[in-house]
N, C-alpha and C. Protein backbone atom coordinates (compact mmCIF):
# COMPACT_ATOMS: atom_id res chain seq x y z
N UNK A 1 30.03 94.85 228.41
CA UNK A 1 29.48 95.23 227.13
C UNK A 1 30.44 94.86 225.99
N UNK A 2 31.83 95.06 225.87
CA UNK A 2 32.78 95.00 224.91
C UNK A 2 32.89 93.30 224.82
N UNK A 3 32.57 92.51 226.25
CA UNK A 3 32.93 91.30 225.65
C UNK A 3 31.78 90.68 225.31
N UNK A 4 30.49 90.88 225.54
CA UNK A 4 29.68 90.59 225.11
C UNK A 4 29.21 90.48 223.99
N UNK A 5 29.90 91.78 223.31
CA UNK A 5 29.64 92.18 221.96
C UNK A 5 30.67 91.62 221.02
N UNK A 6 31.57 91.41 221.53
CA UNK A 6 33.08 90.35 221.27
C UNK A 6 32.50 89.14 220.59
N UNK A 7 31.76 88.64 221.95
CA UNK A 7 31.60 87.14 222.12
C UNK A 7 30.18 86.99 221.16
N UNK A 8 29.53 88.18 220.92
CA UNK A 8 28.62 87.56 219.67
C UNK A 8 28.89 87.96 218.45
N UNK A 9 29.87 88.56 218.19
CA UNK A 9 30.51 88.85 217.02
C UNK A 9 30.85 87.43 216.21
N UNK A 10 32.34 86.91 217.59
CA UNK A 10 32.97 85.95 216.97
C UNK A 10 32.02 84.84 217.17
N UNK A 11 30.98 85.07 217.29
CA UNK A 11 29.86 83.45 217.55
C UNK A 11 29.58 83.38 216.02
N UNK A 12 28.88 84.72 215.27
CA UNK A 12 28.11 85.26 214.00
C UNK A 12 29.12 85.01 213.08
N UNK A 13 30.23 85.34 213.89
CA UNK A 13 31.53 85.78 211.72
C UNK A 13 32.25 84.45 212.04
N UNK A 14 32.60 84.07 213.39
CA UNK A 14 34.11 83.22 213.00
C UNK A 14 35.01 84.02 213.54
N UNK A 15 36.13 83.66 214.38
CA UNK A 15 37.19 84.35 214.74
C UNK A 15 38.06 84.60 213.22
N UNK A 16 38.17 83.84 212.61
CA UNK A 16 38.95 84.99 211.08
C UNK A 16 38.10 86.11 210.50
N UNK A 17 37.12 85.70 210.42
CA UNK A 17 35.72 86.53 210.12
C UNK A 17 35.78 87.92 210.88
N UNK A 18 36.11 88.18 211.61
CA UNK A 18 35.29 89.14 213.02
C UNK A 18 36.66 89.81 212.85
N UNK A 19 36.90 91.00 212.49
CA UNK A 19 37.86 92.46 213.07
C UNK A 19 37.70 93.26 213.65
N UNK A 20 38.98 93.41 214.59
CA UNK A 20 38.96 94.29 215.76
C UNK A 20 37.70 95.31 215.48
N UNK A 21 38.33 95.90 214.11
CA UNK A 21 37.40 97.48 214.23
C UNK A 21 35.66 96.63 214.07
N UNK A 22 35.35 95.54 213.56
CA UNK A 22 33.70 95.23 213.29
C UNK A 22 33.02 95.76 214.84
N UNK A 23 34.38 94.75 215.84
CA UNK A 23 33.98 94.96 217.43
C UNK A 23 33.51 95.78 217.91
N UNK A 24 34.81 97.03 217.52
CA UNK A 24 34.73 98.05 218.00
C UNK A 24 33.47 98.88 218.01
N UNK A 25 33.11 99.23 216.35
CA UNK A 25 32.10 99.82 216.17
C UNK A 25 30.81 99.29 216.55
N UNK A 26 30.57 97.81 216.71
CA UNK A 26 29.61 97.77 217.33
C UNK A 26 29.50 97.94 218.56
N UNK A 27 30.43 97.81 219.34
CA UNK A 27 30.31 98.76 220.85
C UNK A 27 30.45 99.85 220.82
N UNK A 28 30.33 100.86 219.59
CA UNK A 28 30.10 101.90 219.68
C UNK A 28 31.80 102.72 220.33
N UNK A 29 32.84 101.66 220.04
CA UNK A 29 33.90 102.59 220.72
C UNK A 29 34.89 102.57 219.70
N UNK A 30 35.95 103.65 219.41
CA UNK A 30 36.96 103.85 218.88
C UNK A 30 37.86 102.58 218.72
N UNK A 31 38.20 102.01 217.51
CA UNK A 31 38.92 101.05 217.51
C UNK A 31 40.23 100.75 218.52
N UNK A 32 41.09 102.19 218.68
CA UNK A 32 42.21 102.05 219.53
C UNK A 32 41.85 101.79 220.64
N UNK A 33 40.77 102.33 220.89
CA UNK A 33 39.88 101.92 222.30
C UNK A 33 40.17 100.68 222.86
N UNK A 34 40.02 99.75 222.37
CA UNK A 34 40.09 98.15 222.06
C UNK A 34 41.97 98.00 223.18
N UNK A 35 42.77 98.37 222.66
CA UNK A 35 44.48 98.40 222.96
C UNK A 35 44.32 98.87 224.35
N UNK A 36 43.37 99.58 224.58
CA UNK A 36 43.18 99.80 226.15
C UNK A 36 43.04 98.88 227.16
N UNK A 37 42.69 97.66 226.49
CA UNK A 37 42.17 96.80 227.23
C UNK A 37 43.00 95.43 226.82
N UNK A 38 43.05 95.00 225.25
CA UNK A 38 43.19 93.98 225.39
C UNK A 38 44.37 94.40 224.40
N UNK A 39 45.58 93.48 223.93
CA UNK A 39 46.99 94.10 223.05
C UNK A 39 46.62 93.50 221.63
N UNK A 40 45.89 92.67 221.66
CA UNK A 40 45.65 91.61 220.11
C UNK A 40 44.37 91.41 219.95
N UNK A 41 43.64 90.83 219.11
CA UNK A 41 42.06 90.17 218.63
C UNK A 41 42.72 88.83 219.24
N UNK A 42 43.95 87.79 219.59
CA UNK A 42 43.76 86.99 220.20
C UNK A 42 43.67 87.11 221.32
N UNK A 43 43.99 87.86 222.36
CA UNK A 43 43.79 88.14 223.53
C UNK A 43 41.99 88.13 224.03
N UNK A 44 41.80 89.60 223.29
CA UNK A 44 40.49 89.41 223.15
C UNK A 44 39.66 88.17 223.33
N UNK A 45 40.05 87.45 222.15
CA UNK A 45 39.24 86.46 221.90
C UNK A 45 39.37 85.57 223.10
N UNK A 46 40.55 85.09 223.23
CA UNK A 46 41.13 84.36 225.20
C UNK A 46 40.31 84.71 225.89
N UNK A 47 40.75 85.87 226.52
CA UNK A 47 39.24 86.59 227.60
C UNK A 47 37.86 86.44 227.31
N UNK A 48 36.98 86.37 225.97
CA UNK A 48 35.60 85.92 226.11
C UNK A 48 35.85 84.48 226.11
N UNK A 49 36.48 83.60 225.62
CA UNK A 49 36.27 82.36 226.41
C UNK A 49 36.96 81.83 227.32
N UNK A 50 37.49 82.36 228.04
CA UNK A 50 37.58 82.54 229.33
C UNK A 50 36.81 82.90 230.63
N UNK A 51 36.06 83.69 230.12
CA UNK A 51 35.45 84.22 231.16
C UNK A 51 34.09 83.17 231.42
N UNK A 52 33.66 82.73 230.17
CA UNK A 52 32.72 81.41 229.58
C UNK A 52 32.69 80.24 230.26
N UNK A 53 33.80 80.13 230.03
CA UNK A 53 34.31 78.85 229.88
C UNK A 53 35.47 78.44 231.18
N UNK A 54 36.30 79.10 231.75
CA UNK A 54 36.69 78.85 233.02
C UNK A 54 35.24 78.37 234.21
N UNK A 55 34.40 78.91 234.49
CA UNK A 55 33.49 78.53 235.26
C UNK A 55 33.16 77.17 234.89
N UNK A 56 32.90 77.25 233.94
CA UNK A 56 32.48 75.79 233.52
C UNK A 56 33.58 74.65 233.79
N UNK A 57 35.22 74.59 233.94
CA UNK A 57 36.26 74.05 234.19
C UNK A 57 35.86 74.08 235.58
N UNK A 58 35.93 75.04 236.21
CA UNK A 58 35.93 75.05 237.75
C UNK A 58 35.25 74.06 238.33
N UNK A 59 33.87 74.34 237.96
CA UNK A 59 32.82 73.22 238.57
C UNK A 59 33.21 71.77 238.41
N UNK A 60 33.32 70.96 237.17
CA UNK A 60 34.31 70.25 236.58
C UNK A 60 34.81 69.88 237.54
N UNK A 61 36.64 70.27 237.96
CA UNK A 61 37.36 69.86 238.62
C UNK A 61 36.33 70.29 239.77
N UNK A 62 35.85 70.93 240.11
CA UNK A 62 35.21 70.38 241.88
C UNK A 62 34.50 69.06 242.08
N UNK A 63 34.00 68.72 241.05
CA UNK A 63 33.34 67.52 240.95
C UNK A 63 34.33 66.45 240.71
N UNK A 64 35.10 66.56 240.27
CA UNK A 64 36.68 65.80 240.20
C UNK A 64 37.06 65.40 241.54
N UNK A 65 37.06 66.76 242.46
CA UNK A 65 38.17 66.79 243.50
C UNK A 65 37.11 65.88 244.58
N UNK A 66 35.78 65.58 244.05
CA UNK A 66 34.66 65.31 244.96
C UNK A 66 34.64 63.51 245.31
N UNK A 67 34.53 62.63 246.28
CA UNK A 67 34.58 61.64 246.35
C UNK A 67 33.44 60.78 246.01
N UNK A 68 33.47 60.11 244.83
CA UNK A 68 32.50 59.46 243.82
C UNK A 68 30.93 59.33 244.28
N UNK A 69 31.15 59.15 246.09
CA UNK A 69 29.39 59.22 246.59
C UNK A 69 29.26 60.43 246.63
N UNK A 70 29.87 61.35 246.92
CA UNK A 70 29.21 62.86 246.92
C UNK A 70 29.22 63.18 245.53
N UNK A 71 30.09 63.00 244.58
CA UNK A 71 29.82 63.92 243.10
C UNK A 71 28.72 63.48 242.62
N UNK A 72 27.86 64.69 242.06
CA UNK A 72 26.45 64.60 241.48
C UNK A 72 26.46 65.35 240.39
N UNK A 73 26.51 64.34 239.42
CA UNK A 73 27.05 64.49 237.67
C UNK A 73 25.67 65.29 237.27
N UNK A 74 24.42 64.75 237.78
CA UNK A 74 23.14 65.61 237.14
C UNK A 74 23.34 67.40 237.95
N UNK A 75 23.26 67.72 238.95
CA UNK A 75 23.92 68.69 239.53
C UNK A 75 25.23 69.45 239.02
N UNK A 76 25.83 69.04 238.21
CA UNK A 76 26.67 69.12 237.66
C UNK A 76 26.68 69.80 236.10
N UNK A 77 25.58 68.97 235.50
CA UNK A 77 25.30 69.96 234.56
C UNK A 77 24.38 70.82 234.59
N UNK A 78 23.44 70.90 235.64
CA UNK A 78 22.66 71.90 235.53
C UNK A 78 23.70 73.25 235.98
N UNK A 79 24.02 73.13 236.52
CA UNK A 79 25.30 74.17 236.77
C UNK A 79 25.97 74.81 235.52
N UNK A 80 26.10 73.63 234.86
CA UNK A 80 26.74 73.98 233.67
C UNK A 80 26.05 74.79 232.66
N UNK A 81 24.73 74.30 232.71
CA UNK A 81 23.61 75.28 231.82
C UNK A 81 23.50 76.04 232.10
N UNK A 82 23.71 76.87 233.58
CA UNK A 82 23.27 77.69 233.93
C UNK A 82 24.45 78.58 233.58
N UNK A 83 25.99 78.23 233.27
CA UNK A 83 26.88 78.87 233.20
C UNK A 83 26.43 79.36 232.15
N UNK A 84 26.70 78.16 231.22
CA UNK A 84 26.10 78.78 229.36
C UNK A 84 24.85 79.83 229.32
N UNK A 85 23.73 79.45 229.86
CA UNK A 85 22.76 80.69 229.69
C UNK A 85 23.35 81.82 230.24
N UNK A 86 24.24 82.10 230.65
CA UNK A 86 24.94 83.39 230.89
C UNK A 86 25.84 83.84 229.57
N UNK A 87 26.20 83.09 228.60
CA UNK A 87 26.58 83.12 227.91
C UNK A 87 26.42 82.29 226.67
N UNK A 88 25.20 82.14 225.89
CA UNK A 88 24.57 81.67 224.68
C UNK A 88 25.58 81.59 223.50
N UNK A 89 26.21 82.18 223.10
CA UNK A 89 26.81 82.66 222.05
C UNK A 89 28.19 81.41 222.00
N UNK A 90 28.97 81.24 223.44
CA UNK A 90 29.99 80.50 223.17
C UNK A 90 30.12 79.46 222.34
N UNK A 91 28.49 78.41 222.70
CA UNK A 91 28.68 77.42 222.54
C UNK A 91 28.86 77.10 220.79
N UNK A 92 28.69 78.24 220.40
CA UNK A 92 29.02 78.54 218.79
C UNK A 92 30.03 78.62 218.70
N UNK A 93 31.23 79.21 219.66
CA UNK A 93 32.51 79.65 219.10
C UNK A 93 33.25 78.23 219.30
N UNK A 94 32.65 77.26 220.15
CA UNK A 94 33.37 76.01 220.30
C UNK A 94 32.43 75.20 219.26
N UNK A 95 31.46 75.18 218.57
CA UNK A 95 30.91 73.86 217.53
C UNK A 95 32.13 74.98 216.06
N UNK A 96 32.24 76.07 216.20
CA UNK A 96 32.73 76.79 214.90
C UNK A 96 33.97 75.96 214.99
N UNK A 97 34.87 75.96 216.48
CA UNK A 97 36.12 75.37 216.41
C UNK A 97 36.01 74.33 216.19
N UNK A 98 35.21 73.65 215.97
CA UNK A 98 34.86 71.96 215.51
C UNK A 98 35.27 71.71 214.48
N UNK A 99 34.35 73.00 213.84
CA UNK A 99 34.28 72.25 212.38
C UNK A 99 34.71 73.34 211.33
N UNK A 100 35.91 73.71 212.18
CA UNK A 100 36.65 75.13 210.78
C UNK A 100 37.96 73.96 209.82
N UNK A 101 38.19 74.39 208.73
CA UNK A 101 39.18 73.22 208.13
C UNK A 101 40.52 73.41 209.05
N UNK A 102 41.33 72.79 208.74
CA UNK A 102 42.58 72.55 209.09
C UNK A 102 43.18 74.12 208.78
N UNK A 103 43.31 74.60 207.81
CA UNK A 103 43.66 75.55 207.22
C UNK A 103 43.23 76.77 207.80
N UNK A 104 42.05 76.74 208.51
CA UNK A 104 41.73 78.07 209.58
C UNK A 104 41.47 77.59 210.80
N UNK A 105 42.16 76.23 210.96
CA UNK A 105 42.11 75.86 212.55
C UNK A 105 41.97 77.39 213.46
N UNK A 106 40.96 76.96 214.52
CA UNK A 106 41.25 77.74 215.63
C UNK A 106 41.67 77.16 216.96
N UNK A 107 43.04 77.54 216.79
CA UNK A 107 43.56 77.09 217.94
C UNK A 107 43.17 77.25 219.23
N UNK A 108 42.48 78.61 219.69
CA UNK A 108 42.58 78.93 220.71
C UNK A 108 41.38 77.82 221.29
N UNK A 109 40.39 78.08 220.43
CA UNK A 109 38.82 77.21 220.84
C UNK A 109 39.03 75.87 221.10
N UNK A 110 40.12 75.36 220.05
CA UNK A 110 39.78 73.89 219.53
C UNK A 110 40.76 73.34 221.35
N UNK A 111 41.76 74.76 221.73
CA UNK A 111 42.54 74.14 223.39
C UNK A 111 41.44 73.92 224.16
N UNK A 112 40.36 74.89 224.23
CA UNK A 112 39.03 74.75 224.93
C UNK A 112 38.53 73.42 225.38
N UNK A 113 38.10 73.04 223.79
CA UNK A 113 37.51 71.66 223.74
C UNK A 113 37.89 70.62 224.07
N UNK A 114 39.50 71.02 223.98
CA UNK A 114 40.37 69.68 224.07
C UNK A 114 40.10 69.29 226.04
N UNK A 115 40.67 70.76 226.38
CA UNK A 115 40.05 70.93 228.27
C UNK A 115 39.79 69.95 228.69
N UNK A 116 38.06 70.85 228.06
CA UNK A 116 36.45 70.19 228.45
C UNK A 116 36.20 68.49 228.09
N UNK A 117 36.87 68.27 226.81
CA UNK A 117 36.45 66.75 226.98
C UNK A 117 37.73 66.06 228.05
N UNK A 118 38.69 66.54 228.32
CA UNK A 118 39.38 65.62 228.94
C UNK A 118 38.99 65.74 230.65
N UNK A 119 38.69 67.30 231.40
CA UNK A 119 37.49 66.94 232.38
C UNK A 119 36.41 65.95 232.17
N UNK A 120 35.91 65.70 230.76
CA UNK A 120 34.97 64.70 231.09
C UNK A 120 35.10 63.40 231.14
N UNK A 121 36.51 63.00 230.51
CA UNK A 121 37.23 62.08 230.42
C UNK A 121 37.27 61.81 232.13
N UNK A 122 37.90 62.72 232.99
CA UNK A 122 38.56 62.17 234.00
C UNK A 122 37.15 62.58 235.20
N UNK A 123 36.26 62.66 234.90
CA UNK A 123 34.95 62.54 235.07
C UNK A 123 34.32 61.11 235.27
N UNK A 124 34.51 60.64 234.27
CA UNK A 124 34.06 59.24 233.93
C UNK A 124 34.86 58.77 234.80
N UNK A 125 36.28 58.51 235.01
CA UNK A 125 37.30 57.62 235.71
C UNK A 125 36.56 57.67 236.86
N UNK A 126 36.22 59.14 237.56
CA UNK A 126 35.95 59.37 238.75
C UNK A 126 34.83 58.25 239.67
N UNK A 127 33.90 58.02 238.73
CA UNK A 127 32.67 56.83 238.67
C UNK A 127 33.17 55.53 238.97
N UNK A 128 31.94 55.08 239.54
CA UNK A 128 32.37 53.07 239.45
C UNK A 128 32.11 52.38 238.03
N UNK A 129 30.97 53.23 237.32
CA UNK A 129 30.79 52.95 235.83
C UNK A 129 32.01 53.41 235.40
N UNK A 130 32.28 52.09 234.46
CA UNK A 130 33.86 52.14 233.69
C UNK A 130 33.21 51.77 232.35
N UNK A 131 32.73 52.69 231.39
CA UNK A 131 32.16 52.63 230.10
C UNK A 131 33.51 52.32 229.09
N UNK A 132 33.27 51.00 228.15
CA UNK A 132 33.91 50.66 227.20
C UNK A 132 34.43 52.26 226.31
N UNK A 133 35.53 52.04 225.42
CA UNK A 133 35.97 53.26 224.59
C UNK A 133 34.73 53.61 224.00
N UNK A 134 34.63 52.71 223.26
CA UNK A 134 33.18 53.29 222.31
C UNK A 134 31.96 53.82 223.09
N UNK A 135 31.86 53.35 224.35
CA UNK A 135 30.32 53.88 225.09
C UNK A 135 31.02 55.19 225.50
N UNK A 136 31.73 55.43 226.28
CA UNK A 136 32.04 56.51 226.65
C UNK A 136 32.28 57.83 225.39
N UNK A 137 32.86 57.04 224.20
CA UNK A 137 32.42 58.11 223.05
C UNK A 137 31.63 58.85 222.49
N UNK A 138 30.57 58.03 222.70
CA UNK A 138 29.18 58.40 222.80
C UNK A 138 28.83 59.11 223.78
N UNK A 139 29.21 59.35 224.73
CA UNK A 139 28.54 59.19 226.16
C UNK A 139 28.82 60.77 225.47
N UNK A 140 29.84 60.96 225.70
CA UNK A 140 31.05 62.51 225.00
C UNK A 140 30.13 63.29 224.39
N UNK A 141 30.03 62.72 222.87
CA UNK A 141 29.31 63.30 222.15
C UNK A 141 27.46 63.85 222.45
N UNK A 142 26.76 62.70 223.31
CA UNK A 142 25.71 62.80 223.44
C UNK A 142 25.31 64.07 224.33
N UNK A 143 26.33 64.13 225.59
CA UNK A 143 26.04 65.29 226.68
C UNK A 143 26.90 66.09 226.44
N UNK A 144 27.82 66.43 225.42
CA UNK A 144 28.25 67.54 224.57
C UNK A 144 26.74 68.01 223.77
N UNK A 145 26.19 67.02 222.77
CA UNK A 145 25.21 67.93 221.82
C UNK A 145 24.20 67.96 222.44
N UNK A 146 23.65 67.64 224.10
CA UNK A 146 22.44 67.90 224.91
C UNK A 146 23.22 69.37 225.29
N UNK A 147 24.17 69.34 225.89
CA UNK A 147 24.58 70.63 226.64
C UNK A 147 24.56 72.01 225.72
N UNK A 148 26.14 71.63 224.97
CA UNK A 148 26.32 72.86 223.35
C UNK A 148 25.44 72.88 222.61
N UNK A 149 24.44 71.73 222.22
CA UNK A 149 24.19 71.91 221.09
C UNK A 149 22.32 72.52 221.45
N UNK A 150 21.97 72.35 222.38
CA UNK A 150 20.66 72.79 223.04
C UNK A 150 20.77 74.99 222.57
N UNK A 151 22.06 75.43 223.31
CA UNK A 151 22.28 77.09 223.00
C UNK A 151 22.29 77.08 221.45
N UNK A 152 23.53 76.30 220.90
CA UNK A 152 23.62 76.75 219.44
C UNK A 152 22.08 76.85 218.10
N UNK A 153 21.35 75.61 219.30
CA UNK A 153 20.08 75.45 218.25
C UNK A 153 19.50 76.33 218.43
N UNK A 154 19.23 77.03 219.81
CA UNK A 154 18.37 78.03 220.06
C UNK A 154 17.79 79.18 219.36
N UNK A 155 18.61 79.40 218.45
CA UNK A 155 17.68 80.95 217.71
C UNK A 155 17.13 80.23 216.37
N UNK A 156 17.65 78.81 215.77
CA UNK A 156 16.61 78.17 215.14
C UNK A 156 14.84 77.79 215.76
N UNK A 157 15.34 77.27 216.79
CA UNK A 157 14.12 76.73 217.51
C UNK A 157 13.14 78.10 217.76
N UNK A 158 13.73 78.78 218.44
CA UNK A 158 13.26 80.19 218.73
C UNK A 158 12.11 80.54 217.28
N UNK A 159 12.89 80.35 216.33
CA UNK A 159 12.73 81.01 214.82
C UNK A 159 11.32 80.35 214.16
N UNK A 160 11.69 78.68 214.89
CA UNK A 160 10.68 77.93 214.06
C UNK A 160 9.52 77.39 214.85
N UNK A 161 9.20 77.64 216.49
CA UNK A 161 8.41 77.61 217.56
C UNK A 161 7.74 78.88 217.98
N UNK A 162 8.37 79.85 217.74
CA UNK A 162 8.14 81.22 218.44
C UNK A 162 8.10 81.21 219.69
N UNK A 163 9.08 80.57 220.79
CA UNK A 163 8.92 79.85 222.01
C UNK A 163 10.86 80.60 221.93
N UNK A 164 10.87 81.03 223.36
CA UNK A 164 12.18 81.26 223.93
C UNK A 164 13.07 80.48 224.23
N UNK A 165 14.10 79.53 223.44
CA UNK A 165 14.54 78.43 224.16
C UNK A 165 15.54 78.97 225.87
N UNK A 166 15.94 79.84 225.75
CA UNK A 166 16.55 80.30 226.39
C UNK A 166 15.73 81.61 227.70
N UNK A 167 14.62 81.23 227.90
CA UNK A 167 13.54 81.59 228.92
C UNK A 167 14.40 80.97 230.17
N UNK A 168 13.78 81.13 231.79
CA UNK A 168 13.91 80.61 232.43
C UNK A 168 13.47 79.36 232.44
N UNK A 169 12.41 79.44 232.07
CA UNK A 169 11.43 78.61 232.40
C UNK A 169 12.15 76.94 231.90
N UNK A 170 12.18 77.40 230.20
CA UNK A 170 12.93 76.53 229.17
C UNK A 170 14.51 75.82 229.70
N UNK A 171 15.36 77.17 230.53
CA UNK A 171 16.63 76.40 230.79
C UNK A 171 16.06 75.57 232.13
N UNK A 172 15.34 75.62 232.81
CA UNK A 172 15.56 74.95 233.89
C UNK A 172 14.41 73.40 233.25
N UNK A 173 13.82 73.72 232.45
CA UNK A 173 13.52 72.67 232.04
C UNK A 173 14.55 71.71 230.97
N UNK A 174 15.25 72.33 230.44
CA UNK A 174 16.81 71.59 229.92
C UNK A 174 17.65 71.09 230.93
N UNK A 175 17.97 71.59 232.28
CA UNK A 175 18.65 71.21 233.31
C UNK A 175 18.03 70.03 233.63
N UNK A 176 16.82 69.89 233.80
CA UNK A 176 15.62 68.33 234.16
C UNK A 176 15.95 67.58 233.42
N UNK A 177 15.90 67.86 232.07
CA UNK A 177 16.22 66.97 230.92
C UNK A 177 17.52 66.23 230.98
N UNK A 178 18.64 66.85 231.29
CA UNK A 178 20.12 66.78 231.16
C UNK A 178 20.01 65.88 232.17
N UNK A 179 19.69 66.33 233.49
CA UNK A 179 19.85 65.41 234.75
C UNK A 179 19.21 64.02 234.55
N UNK A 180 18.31 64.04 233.93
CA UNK A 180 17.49 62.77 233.41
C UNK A 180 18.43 61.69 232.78
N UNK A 181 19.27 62.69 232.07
CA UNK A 181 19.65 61.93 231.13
C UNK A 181 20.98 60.70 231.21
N UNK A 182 21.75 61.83 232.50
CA UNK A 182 23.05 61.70 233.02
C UNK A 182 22.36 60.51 233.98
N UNK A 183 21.22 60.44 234.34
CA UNK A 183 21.24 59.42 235.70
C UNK A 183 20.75 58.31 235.11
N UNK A 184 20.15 58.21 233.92
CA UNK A 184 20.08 56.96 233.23
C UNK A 184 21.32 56.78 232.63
N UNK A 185 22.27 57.01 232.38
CA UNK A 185 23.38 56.60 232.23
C UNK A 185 24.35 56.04 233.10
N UNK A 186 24.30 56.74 234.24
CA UNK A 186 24.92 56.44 235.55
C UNK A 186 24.32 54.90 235.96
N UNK A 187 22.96 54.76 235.76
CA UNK A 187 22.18 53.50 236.48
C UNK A 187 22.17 52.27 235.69
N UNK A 188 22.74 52.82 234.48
CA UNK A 188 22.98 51.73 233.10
C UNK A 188 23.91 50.34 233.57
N UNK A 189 23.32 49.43 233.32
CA UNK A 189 24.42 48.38 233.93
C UNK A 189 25.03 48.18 232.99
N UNK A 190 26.40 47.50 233.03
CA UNK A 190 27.46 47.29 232.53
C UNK A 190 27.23 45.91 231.28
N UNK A 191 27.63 46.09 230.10
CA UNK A 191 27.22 45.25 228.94
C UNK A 191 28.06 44.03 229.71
N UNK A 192 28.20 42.61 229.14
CA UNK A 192 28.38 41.95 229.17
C UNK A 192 29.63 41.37 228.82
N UNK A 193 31.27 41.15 229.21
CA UNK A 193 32.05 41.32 227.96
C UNK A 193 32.08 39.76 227.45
């Protein structure tokens, strides 16, 4: 409950935005309450994306540790969606770490991201497809804003469909989509140099 309520706090305000006590009281608990558990608002903040966002690493490196005919990149992200629909809210606290200025960098998020794209970096190596800098940049960005950017849109879409993006029904039809997407990429032949 406390990180839940954590983790949609700092999705809504912004980790500068969001104070201990906002937390607190919306979990309904005594601010000191909070010191029981965690020693700082960065700690805090560590542990909800952590708890997020480690699963999502894990799978990652298993697919890493996996030998290029067995790893199954579409399998791979549906996994991954399925992590995020357990947790909707993150994928805000990592587009926020995107795009906060220099001046309210968030460090903790922006280590996140740095992670996750370099699993996907060594993702790609893992493949016989060896995508040019620029394709693979894309590649980055594209199944970053299919994956993150599918949750973050969600309470727009929600807002402007009256449709649940975040239903069962809906994520496992995003998992189809994703897998679709990853295996036309995978089957893409190699440009010409």
């Amino acid at each position: 409950m406390l990180l839940d309520t954590a983790e949609l706090l700092f999705a809504q305000q912004g980790y500068e935005a969001t104070a201990l006590r906002d937390i607190a009281a919306a979990a309904s608990i005594q601010q000191p309450g909070l010191y029981k558990h965690f020693e700082s608002k960065d700690a805090l903040y560590r542990c909800v994306l952590q708890r997020a966002l480690q699963p999502l690493a894990d799978e990652m490196e298993a697919t890493i540790d996996q030998s290029p005919q067995d790893a199954s990149f579409p399998v791979l992200a549906g996994k991954m969606v399925d992590v995020l629909a357990q947790h909707p809210n993150v994928p805000m606290l990592l587009i926020r770490s995107l795009l906060s200025p220099p001046t309210d960098r968030d460090e903790i998020g922006m280590a996140w991201v740095e992670r996750l794209a370099d699993y996907g970096r060594r993702l790609t190596r893992t493949t016989a497809f060896e995508p040019s800098t620029e394709d693979l940049t894309l590649q980055i960005i594209a199944i970053f804003n299919l994956l993150f950017g599918y949750f973050w849109a969600a309470p727009l879409a929600r807002q402007l469909s009256g449709v649940d993006p975040l239903s069962p029904a809906l994520i496992e039809r995003q998992k189809m989509l994703l897998g679709e997407f990853i295996r036309a990429l995978e089957n893409r032949p190699q440009p010409a140099e």
